[in-house]
N, C-alpha and C. Protein backbone atom coordinates (compact mmCIF):
# COMPACT_ATOMS: atom_id res chain seq x y z
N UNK A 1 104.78 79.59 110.91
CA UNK A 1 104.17 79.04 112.12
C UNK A 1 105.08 77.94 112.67
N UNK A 2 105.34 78.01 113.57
CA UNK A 2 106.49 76.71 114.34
C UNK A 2 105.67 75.47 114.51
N UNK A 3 106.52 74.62 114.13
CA UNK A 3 106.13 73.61 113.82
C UNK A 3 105.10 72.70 115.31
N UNK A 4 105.75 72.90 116.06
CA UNK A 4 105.09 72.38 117.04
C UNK A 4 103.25 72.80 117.96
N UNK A 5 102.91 73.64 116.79
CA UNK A 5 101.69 74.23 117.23
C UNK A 5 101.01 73.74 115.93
N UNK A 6 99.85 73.08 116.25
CA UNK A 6 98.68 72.60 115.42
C UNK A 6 97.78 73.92 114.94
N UNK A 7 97.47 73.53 113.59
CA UNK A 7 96.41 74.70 113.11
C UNK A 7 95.31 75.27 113.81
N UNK A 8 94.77 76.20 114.28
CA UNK A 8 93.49 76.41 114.77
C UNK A 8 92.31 75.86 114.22
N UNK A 9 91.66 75.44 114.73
CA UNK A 9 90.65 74.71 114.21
C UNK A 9 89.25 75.14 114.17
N UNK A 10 88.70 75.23 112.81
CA UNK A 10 87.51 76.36 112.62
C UNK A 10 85.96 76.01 113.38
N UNK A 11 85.82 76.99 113.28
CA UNK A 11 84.12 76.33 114.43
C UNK A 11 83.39 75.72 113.33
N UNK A 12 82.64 74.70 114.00
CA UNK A 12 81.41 74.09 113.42
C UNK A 12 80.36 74.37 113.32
N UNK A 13 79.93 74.86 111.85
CA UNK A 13 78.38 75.20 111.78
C UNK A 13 77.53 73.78 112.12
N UNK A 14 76.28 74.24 113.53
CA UNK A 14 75.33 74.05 113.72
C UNK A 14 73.85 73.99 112.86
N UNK A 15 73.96 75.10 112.73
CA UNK A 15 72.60 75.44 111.85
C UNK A 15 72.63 76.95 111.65
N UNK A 16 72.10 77.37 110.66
CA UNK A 16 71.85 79.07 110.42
C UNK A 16 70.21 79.20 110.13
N UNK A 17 69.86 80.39 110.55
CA UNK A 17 68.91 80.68 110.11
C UNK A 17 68.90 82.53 109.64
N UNK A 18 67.88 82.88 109.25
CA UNK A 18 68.37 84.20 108.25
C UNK A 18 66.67 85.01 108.42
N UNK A 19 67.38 85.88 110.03
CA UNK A 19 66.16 86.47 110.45
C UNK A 19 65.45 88.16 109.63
N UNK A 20 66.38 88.18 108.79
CA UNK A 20 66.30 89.68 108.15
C UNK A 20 66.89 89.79 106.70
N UNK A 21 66.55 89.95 105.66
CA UNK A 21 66.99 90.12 104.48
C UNK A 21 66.36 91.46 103.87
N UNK A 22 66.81 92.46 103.00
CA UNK A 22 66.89 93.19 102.09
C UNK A 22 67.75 93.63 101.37
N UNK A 23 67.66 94.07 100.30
CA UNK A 23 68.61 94.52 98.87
C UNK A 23 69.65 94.92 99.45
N UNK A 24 70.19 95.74 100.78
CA UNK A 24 71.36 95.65 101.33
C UNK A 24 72.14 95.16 101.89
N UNK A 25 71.68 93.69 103.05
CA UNK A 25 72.25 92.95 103.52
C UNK A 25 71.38 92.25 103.87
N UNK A 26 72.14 91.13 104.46
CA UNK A 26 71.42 89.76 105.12
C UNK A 26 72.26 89.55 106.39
N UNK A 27 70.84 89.25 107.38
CA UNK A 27 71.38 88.85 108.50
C UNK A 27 71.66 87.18 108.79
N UNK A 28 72.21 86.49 109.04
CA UNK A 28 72.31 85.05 109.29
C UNK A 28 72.62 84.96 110.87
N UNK A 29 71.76 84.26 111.33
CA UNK A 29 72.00 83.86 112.75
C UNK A 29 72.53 82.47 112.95
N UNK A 30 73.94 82.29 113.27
CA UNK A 30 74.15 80.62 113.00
C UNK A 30 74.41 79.60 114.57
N UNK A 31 74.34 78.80 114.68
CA UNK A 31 74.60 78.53 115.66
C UNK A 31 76.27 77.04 116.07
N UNK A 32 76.97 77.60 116.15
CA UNK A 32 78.16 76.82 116.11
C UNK A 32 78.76 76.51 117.30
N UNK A 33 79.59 75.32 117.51
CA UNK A 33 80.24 74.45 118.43
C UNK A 33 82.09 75.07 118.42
N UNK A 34 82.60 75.24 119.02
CA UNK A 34 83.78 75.85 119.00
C UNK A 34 84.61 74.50 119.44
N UNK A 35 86.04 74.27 118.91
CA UNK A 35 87.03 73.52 118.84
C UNK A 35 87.23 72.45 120.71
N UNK A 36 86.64 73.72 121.57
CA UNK A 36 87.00 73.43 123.02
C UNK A 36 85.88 72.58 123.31
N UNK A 37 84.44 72.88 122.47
CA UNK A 37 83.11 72.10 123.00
C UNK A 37 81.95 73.29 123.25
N UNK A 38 82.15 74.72 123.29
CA UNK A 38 81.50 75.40 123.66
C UNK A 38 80.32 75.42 122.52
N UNK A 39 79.25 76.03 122.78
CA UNK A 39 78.59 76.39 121.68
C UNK A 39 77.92 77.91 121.32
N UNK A 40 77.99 78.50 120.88
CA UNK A 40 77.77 80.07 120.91
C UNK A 40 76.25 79.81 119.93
N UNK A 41 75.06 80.28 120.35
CA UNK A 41 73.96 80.69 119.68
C UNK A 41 73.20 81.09 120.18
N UNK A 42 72.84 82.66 119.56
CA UNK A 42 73.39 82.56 118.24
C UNK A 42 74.53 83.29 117.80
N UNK A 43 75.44 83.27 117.03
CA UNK A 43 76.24 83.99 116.42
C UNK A 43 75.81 84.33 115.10
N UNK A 44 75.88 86.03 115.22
CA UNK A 44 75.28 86.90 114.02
C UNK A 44 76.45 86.91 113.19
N UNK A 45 76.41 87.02 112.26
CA UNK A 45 77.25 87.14 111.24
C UNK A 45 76.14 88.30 109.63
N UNK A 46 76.93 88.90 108.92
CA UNK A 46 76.28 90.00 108.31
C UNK A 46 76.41 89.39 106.77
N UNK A 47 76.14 89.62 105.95
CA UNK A 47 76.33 89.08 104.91
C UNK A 47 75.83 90.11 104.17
N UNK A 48 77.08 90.94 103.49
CA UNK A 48 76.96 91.83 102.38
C UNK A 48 77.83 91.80 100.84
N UNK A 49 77.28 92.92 100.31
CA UNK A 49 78.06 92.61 98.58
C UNK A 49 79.48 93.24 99.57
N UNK A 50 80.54 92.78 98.29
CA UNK A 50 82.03 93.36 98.28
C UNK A 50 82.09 95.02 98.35
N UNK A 51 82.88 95.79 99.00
CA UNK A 51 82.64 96.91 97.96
C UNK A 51 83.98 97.00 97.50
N UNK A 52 83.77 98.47 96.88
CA UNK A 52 85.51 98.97 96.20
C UNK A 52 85.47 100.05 96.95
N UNK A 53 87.17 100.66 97.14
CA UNK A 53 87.19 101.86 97.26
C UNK A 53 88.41 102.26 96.52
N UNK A 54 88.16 103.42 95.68
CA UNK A 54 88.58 104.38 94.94
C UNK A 54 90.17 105.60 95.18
N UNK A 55 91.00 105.34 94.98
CA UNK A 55 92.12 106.65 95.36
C UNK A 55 92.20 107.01 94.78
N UNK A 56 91.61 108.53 93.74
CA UNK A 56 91.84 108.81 92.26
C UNK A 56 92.90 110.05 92.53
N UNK A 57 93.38 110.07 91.99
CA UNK A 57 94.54 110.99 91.24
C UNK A 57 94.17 111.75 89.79
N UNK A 58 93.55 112.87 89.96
CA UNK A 58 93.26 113.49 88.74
C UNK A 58 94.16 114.35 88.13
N UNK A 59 94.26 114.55 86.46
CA UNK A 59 94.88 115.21 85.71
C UNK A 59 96.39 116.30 86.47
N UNK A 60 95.31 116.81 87.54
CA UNK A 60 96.51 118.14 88.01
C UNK A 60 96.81 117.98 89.20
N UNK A 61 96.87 116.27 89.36
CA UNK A 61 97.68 116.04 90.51
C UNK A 61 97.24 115.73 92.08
N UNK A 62 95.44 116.04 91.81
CA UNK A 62 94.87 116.45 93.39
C UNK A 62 93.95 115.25 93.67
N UNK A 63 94.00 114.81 94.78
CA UNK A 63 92.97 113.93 95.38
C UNK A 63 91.41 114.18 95.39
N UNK A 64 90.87 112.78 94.62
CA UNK A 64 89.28 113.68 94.24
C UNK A 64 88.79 112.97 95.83
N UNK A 65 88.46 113.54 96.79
CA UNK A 65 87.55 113.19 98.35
C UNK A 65 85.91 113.75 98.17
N UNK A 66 85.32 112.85 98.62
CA UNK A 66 83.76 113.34 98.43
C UNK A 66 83.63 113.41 100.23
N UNK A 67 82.83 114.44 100.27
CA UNK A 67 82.21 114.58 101.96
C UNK A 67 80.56 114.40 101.77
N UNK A 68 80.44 113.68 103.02
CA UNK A 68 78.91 113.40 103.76
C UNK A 68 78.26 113.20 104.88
N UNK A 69 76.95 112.80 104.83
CA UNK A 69 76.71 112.40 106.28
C UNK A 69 76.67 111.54 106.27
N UNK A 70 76.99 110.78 107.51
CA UNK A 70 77.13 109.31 107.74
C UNK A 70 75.67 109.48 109.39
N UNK A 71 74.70 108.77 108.48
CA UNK A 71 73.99 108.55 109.74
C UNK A 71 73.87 107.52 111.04
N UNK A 72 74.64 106.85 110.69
CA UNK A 72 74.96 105.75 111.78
C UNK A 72 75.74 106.27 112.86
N UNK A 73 77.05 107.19 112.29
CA UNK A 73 77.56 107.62 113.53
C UNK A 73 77.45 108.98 114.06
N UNK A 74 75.99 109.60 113.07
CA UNK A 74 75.92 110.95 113.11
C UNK A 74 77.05 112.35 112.69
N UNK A 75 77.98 111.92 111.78
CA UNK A 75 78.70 113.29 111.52
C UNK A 75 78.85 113.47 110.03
N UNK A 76 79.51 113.93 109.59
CA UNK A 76 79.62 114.19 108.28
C UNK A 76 81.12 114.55 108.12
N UNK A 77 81.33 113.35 107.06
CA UNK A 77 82.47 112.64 107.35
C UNK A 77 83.45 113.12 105.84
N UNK A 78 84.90 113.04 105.51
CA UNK A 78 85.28 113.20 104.62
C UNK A 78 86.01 111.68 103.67
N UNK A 79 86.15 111.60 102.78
CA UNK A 79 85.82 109.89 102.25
C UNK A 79 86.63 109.62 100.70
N UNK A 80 87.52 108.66 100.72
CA UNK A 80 87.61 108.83 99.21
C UNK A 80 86.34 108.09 98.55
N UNK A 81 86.10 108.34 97.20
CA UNK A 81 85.18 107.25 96.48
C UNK A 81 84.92 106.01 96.89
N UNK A 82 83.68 105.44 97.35
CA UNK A 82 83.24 104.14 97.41
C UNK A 82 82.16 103.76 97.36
N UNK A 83 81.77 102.01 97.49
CA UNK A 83 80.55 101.81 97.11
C UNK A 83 80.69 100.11 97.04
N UNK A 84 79.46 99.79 96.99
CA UNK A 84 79.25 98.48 96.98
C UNK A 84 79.53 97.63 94.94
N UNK A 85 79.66 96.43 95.24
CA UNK A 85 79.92 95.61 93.82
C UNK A 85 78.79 95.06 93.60
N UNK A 86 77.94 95.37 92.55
CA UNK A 86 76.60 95.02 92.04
C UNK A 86 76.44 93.55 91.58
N UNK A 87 76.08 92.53 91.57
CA UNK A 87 76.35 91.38 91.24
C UNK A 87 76.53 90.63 90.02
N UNK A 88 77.48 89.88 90.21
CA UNK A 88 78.06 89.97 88.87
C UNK A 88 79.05 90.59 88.19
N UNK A 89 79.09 91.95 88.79
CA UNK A 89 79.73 92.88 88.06
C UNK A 89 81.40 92.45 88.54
N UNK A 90 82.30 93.11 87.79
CA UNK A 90 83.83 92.69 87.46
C UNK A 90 84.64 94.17 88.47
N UNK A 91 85.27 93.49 89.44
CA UNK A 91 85.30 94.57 90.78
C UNK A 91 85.87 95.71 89.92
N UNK A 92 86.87 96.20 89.06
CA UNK A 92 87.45 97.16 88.33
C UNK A 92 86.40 98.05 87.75
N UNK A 93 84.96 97.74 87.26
CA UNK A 93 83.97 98.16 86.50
C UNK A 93 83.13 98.62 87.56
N UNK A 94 83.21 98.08 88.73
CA UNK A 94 82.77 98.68 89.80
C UNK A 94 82.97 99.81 90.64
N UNK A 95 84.45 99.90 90.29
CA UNK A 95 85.37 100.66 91.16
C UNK A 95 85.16 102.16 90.03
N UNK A 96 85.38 101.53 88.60
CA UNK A 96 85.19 102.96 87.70
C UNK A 96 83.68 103.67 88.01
N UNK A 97 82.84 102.79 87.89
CA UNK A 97 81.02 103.04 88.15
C UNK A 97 80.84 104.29 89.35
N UNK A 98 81.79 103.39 90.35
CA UNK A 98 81.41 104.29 91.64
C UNK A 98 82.12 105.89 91.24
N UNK A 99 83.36 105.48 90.90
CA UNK A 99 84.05 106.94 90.80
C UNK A 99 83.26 108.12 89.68
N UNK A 100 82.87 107.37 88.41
CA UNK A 100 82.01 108.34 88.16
C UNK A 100 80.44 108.56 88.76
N UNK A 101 79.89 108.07 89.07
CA UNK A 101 78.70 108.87 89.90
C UNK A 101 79.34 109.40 91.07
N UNK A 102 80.33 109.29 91.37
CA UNK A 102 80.37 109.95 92.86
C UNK A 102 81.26 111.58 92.68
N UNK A 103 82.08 111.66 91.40
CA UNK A 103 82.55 112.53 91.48
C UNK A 103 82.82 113.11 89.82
N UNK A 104 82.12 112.16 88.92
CA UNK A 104 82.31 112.53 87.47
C UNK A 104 83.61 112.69 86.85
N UNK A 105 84.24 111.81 87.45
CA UNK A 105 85.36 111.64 87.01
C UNK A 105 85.72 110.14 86.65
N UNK A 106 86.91 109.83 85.43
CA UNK A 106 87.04 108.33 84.86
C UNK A 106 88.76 108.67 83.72
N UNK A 107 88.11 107.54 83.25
CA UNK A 107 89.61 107.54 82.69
C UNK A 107 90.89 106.96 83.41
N UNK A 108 92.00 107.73 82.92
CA UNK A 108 93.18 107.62 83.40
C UNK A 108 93.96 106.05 83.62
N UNK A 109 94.81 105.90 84.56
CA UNK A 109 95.36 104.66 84.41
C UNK A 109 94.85 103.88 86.00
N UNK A 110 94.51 102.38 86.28
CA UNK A 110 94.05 102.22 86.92
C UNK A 110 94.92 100.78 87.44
N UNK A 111 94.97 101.11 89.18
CA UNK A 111 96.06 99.88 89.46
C UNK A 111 95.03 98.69 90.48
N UNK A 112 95.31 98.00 90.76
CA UNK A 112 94.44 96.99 91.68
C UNK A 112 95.49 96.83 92.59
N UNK A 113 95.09 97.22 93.98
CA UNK A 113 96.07 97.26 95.34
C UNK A 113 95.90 95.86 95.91
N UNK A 114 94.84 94.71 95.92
CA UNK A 114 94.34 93.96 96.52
C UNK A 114 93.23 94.36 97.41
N UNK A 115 92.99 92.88 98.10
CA UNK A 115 91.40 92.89 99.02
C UNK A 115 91.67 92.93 100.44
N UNK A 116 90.58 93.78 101.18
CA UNK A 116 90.71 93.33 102.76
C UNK A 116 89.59 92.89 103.37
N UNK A 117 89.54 92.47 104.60
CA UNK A 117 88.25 92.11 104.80
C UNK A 117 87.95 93.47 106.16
N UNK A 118 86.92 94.04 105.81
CA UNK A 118 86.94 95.25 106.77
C UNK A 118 86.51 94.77 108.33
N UNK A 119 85.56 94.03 108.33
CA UNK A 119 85.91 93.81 109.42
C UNK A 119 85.22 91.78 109.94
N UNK A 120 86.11 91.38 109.59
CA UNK A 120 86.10 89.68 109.91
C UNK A 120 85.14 88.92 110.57
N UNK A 121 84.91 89.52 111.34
CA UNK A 121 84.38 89.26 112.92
C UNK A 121 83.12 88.40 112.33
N UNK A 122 82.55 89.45 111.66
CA UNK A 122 80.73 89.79 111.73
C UNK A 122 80.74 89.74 110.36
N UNK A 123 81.42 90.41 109.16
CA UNK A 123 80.84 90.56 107.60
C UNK A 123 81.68 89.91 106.98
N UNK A 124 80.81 88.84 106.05
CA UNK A 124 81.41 88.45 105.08
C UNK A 124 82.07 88.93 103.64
N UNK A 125 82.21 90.46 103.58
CA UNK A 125 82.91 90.68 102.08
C UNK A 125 84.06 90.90 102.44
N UNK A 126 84.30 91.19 101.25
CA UNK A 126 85.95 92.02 101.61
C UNK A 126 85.72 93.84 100.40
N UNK A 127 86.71 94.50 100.62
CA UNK A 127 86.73 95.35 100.29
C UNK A 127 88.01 95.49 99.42
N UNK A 128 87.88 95.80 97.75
CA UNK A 128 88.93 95.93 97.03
C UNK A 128 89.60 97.22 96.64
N UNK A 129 90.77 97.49 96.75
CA UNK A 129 91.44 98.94 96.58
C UNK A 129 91.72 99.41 95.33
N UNK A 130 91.56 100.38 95.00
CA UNK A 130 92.43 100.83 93.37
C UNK A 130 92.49 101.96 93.71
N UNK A 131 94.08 101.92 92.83
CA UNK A 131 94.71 103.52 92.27
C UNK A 131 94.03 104.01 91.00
N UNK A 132 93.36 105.08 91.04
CA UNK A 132 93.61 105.48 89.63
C UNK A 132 93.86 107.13 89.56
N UNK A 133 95.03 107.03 88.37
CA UNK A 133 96.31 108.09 88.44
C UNK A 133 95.71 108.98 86.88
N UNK A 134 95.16 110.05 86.65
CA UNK A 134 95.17 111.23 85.36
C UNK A 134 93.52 110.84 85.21
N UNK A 135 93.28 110.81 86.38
CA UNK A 135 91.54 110.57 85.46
C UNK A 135 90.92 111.67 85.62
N UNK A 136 89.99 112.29 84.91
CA UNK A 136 89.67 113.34 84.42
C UNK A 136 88.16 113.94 84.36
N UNK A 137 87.56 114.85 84.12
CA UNK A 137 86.07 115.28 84.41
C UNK A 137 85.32 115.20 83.23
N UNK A 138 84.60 114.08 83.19
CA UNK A 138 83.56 113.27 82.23
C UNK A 138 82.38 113.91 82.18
N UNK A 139 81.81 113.84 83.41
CA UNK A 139 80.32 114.03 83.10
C UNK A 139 80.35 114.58 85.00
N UNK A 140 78.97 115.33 85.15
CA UNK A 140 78.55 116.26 86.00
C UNK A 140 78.05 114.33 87.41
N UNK A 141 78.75 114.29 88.50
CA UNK A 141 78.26 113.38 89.30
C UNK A 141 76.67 112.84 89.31
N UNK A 142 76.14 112.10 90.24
CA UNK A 142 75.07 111.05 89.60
C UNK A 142 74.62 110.39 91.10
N UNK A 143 73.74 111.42 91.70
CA UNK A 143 73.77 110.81 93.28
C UNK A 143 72.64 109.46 93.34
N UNK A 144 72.93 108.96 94.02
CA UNK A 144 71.90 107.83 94.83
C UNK A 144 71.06 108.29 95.74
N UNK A 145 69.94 107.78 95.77
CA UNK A 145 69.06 108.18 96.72
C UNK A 145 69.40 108.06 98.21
N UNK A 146 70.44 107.52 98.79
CA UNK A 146 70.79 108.10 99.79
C UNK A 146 72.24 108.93 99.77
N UNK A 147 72.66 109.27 99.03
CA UNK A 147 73.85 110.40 98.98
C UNK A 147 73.49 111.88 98.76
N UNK A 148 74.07 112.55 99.32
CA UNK A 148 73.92 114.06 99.05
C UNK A 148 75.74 114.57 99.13
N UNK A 149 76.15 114.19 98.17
CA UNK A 149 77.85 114.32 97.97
C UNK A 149 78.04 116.00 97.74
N UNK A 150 79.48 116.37 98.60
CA UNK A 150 79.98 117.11 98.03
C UNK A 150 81.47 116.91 97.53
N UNK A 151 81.84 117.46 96.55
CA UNK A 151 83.48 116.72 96.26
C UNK A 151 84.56 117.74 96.20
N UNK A 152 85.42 117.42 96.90
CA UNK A 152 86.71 117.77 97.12
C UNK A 152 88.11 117.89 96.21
N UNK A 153 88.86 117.99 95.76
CA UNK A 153 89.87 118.20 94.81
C UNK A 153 91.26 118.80 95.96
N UNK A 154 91.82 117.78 96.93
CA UNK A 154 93.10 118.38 97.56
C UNK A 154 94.42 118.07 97.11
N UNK A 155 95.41 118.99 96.85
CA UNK A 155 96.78 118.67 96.48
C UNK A 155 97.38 117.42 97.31
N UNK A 156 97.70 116.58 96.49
CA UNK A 156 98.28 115.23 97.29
C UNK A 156 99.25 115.72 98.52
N UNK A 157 100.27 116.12 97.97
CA UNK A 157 100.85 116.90 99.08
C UNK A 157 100.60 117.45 100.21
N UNK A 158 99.36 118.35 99.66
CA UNK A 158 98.33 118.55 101.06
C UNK A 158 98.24 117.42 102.01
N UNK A 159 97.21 116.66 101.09
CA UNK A 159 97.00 115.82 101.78
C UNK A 159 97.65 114.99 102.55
N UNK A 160 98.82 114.32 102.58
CA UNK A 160 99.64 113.79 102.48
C UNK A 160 100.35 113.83 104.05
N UNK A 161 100.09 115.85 103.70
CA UNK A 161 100.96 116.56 105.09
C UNK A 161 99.92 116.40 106.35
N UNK A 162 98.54 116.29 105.56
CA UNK A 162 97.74 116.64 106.65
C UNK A 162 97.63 115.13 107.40
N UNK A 163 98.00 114.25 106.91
CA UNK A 163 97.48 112.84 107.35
C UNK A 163 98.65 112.53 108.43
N UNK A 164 99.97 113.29 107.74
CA UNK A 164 101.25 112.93 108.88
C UNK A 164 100.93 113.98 110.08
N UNK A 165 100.60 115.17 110.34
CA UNK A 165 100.65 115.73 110.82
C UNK A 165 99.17 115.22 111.91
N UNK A 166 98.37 114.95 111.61
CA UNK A 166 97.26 114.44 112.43
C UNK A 166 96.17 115.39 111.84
N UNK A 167 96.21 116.68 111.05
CA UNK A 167 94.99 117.35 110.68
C UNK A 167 94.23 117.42 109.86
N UNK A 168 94.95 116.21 109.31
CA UNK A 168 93.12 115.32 108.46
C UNK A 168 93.26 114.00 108.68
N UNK A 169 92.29 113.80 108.27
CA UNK A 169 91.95 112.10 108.94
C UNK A 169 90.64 111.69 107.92
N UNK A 170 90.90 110.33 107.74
CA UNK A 170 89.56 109.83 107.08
C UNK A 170 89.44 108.97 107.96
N UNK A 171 87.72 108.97 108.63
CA UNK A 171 87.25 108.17 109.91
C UNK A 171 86.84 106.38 109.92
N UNK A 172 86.89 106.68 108.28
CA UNK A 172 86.26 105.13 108.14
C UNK A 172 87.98 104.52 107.77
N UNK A 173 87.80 103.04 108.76
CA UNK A 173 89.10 102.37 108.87
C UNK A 173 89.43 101.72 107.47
N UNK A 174 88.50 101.16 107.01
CA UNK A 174 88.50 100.19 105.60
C UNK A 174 88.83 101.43 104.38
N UNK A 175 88.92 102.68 104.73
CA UNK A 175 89.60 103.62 104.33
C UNK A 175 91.24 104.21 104.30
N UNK A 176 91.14 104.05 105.12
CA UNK A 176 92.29 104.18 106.01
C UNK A 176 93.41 103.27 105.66
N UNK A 177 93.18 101.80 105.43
CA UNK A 177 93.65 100.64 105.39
C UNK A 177 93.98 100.95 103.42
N UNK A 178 93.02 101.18 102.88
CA UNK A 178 93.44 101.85 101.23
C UNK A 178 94.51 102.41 100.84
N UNK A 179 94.36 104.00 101.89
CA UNK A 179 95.17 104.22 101.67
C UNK A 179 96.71 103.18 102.20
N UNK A 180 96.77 102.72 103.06
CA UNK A 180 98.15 102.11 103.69
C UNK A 180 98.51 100.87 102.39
N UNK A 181 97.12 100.29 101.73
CA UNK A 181 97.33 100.24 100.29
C UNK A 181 98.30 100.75 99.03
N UNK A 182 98.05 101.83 98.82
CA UNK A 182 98.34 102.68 98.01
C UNK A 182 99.69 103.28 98.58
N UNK A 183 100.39 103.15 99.81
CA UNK A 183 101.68 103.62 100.01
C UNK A 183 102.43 102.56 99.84
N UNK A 184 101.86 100.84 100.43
CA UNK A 184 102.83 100.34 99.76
C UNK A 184 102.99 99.81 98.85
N UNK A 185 101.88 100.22 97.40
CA UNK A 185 102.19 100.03 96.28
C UNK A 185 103.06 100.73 95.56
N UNK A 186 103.18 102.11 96.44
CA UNK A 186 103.93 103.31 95.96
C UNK A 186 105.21 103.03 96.10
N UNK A 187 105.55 102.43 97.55
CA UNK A 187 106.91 101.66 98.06
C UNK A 187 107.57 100.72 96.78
N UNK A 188 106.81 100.13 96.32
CA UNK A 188 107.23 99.06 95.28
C UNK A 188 107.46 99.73 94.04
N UNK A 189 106.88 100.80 93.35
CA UNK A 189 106.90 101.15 92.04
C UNK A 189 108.51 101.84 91.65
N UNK A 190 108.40 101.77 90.40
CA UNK A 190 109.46 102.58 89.72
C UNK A 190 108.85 103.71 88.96
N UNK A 191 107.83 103.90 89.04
CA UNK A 191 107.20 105.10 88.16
C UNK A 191 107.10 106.52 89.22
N UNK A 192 108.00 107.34 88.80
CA UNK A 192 107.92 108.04 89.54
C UNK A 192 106.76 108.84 90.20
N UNK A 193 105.70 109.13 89.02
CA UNK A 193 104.00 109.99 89.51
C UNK A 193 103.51 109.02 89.88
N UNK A 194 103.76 107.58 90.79
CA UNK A 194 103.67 106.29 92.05
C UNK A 194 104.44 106.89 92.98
N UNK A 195 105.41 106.50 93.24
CA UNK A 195 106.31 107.13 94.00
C UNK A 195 106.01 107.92 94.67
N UNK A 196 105.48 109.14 94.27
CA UNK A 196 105.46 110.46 95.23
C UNK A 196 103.75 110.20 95.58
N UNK A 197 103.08 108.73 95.69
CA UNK A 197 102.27 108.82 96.50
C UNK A 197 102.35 107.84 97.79
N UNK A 198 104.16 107.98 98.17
CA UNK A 198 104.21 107.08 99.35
C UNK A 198 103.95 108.17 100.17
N UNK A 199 103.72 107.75 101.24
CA UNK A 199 102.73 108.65 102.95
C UNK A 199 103.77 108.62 103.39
């Protein structure tokens, strides 16, 4: 940052109040003063758990993708493994949890890409990435009462081609952003079965 420009300066909480709560999120309505004098209220802000999301790499090489419906934006969407961090819980134990109920698969070797925040604005978590490379078929998947999963098994390569080429796509961005994760962890490695998962 050049020196001659002062830090931005964060808004001032007013007051919050917290018009909606359940086991999935919390709403906070806050009301804050901005650096210039303005005052915005209310400003919503969302307040949810962390989640993880999952890039598994199984035994013979293929991308485990689960497909669903997504009712918010109405389609039915294709997805690697994910899910919210239960509290308390240790984000890695989270990230394994989700992958086996979602696709009965575990094991193997497991990398931590880092955190993002999906989207700043409005939600307070962030979202944590992992590789995991030879993991293998444990036990038969384990749906949640709102999932109706089906799971996928595509040759990385496939995949890979289809993402450069434009004819696959995963719609959710905090997805998206994983993978761009996972290429430039791939960028950095010396292990070659890393390597051949740069995009």
């Amino acid at each position: 940052m050049p020196k001659s420009q002062e830090p931005i300066e964060p808004w001032r909480l007013l007051e919050s109040t917290y018009p909606y709560r359940d086991r999935w999120l919390t709403l906070r309505s806050d009301s804050v003063r901005l650096p210039n004098g303005n005052i915005l209220s209310p400003y919503h802000v969302i307040e949810v758990a962390d989640w993880v999301n999952v890039v598994a790499i199984n035994d013979k090489g293929g991308l485990l993708l689960v497909e669903q419906y997504r009712h918010a934006v109405k389609r039915t969407m294709l997805e690697i493994p994910a899910g919210h961090v239960d509290p308390k819980e240790e984000l890695e134990a989270a990230a394994r949890r989700e992958l086996l109920e979602e696709t009965g698969y575990g094991g193997g070797t497991w990398h931590a890409l880092g955190a993002l925040h999906p989207a700043a604005s409005r939600f307070t978590n962030q979202v944590h990435g992992f590789l995991a490379v030879g993991v293998t078929r444990l036990a038969p998947p384990v749906e949640e009462e709102s999932e109706a999963l089906r799971l996928h098994e595509l040759p990385w390569d496939e995949f890979a081609a289809g993402l450069r080429s434009g004819a696959l796509r995963l719609h959710e961005a905090n997805q998206m952003s994983t993978l761009l994760l996972v290429h430039l962890f791939a960028s950095r490695s010396g292990d070659p079965a890393i390597r051949r998962l740069i995009l």
